[in-house]
C-alpha atoms as a PDB file:
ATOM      1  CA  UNK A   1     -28.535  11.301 -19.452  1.00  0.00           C
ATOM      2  CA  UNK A   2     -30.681   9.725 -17.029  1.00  0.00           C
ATOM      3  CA  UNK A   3     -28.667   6.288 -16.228  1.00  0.00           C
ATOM      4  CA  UNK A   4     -25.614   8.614 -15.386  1.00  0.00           C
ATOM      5  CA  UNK A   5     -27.904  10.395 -13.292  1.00  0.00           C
ATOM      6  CA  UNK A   6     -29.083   7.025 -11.847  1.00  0.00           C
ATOM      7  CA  UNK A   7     -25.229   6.207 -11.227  1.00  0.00           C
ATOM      8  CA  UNK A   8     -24.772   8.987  -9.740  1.00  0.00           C
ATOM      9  CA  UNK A   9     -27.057   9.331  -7.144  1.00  0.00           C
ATOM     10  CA  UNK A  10     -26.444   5.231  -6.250  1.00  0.00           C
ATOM     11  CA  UNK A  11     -22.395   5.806  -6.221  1.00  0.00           C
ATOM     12  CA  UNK A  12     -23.502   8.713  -3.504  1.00  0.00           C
ATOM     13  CA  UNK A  13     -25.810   6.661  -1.551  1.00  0.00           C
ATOM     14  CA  UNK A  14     -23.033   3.776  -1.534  1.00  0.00           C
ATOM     15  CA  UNK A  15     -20.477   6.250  -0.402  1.00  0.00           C
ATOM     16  CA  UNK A  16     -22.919   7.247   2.905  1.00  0.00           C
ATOM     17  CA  UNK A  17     -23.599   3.981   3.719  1.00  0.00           C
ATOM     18  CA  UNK A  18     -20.010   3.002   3.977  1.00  0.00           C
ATOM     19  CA  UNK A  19     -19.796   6.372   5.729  1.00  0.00           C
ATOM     20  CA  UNK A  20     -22.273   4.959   8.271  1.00  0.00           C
ATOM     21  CA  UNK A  21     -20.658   1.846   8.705  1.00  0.00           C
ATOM     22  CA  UNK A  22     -17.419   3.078   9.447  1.00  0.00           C
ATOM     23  CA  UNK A  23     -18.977   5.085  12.487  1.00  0.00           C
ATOM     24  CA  UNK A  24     -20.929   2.560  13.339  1.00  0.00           C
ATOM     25  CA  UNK A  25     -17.847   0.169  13.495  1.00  0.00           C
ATOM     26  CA  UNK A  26     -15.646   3.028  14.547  1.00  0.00           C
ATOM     27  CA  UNK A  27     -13.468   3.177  11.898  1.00  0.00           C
ATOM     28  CA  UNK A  28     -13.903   6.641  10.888  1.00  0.00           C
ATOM     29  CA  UNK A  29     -10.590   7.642  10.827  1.00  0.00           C
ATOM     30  CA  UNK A  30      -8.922   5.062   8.984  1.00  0.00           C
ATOM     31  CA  UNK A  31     -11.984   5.450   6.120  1.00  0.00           C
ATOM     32  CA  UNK A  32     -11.262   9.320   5.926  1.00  0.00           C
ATOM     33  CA  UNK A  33      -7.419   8.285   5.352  1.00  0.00           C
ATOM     34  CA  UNK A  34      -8.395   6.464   2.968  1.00  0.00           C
ATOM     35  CA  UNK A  35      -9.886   8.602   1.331  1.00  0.00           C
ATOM     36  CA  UNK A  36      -7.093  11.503   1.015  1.00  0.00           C
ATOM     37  CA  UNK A  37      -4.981   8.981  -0.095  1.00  0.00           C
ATOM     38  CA  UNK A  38      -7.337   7.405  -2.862  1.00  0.00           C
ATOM     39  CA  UNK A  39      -8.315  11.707  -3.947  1.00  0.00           C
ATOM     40  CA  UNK A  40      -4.231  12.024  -4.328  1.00  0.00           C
ATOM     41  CA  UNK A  41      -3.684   9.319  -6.008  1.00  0.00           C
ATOM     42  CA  UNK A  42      -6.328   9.681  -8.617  1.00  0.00           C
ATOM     43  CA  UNK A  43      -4.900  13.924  -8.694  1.00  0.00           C
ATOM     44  CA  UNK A  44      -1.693  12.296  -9.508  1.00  0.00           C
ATOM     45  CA  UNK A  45      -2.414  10.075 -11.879  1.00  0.00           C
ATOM     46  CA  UNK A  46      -4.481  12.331 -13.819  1.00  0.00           C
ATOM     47  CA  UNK A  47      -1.812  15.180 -13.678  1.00  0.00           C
ATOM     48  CA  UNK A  48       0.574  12.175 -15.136  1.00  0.00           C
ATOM     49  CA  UNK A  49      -1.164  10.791 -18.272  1.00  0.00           C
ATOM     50  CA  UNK A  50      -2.946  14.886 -18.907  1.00  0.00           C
END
C-alpha cells in the first residue's frame, strides 16, 4: 500500500511541475488542452472496452 502511495504523490508532484513549466514558458493554454483531450480520450476508451 505504501509504494502506490509513493506513486501517487510523485505522479502529482510531476503533474505541478509540468504545470509550472508551462506558465513559466507560457504555454498554459495549450497544456490545459491537452489535458481535456487526454481526460476524453481515456473516458472514451474506458466506456469502449467496459
Amino acid at each position: 500500500m505504501r509504494i502506490n502511495r509513493t506513486r501517487g504523490l510523485l505522479y502529482g508532484l510531476a503533474r505541478f511541475l509540468g504545470d509550472v513549466q508551462a506558465v513559466r514558458d507560457r504555454r498554459v493554454g495549450r497544456r490545459i488542452a491537452r489535458r481535456v483531450a487526454g481526460r476524453a480520450t481515456g473516458r472514451g476508451l474506458g466506456r469502449l472496452f467496459r
